[in-house]
Protein backbone atom coordinates (compact mmCIF):
# COMPACT_ATOMS: atom_id res chain seq x y z
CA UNK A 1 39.73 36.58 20.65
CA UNK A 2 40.76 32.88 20.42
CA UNK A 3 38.79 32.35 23.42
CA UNK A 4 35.48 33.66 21.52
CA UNK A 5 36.32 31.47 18.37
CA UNK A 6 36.44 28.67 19.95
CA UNK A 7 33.14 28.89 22.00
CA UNK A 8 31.49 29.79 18.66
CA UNK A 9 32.97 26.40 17.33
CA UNK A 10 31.53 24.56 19.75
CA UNK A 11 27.99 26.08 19.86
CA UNK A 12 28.29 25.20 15.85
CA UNK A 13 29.41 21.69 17.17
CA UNK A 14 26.12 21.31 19.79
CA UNK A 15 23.89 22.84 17.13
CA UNK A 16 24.79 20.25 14.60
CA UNK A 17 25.24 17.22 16.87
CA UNK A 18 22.04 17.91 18.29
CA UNK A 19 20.40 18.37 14.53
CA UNK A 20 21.81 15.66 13.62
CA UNK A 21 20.88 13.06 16.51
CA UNK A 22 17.18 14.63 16.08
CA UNK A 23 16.91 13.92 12.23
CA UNK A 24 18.26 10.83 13.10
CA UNK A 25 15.69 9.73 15.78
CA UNK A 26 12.54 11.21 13.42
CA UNK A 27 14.31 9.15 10.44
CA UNK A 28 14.07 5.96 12.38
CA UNK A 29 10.90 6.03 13.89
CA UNK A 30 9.78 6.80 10.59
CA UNK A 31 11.34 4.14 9.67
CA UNK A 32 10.16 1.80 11.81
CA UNK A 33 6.85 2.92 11.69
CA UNK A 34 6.10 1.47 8.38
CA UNK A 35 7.43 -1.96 9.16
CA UNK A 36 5.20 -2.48 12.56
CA UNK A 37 1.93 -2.59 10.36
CA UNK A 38 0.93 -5.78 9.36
CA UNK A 39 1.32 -5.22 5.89
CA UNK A 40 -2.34 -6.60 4.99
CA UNK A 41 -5.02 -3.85 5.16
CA UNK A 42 -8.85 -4.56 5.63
CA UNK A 43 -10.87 -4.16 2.44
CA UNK A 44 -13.54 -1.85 2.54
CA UNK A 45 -14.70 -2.06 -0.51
CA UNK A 46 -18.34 -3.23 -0.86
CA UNK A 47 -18.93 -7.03 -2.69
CA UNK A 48 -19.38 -7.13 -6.56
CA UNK A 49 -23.05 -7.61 -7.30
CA UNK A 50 -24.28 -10.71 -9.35
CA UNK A 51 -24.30 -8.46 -12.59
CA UNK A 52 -21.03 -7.24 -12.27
CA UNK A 53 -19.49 -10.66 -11.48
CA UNK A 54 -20.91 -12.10 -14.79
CA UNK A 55 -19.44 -8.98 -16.19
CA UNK A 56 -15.99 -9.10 -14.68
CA UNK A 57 -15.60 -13.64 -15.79
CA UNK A 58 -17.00 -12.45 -19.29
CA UNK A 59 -14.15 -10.53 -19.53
CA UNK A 60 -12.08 -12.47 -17.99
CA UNK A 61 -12.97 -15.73 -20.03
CA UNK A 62 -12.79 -13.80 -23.50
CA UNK A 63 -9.14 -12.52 -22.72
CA UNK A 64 -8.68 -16.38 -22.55
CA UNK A 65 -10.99 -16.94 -26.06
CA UNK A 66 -13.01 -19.42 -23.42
CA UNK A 67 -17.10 -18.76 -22.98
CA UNK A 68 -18.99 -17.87 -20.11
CA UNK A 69 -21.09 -21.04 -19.04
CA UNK A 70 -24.92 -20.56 -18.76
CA UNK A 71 -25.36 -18.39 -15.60
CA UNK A 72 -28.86 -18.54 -15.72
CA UNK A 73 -29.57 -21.27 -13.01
CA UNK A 74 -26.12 -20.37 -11.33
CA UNK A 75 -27.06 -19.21 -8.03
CA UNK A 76 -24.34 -15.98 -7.33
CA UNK A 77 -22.35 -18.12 -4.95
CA UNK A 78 -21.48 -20.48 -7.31
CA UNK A 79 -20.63 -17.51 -9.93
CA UNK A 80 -18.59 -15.83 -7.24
CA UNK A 81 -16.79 -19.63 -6.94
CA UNK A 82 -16.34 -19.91 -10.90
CA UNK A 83 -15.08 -16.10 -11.05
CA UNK A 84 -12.80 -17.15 -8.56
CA UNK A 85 -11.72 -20.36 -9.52
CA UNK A 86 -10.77 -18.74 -13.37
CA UNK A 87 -9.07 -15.83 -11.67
CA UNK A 88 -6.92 -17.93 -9.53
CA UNK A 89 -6.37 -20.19 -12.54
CA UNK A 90 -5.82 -16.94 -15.13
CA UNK A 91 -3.68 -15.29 -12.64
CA UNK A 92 -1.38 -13.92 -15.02
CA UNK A 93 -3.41 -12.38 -17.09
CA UNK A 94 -6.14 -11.40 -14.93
CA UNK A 95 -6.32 -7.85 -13.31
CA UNK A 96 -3.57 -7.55 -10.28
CA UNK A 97 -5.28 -7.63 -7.42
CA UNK A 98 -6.18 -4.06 -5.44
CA UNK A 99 -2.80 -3.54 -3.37
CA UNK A 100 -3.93 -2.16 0.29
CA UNK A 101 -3.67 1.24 0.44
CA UNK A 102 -1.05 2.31 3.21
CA UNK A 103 -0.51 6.43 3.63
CA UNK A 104 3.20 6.92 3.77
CA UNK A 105 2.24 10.57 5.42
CA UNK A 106 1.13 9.56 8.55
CA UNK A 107 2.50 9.57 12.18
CA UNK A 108 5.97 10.92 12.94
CA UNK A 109 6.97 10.34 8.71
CA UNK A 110 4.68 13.16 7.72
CA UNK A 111 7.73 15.45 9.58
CA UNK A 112 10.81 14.41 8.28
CA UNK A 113 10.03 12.98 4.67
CA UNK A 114 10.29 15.72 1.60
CA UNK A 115 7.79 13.99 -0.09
CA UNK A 116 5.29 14.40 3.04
CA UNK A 117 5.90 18.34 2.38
């Protein structure tokens, strides 16, 4: 009988040794997954037209009680370089820039994080 016990412990032991080392491996690929990207994702996002540019430093320049300058002659490079310039130079109260969007549920993470599930 002591015999049987004791084979039954150590199946319990394999079964959780082995659980264990797999959870572990999954958890640090998953792991490591997410820090060999880049970090910096591509933006796919299509260019602001002329109109919405003029819309976007209105809005910008009246958070900041400043006026828009006559855009009228402004080609849309040069509004694209004064939107610019007054972002960079607002940065703190402008909009945050658009964060790139990274999908924590891909690859091998999808399997071992809850929030994957």
């Amino acid at each position: 009988m002591a015999n049987g016990r004791g084979r039954v412990r150590l199946w319990a032991v394999a079964v959780a040794v082995v659980t264990l080392t797999a959870c572990g491996a999954g958890w640090a690929v998953s792991a490591q997954g997410g820090t060999s990207r880049p970090g910096v994702a591509v933006s796919t996002a299509t260019p602001a037209t002329r109109d919405e540019m003029i819309r976007n430093w209105t809005r910008l320049l009246a958070k900041q009680s400043q006026e828009l300058p006559d855009t009228s002659d402004m080609s849309t490079e040069e509004i694209r370089a004064g939107w610019e310039r007054d972002r960079l130079k607002y940065l703190k109260y402008a909009e945050p820039a658009e964060m790139p969007v990274v999908h924590a549920c891909t690859g091998v993470k999808s399997l071992f994080d809850p929030d994957c599930w």
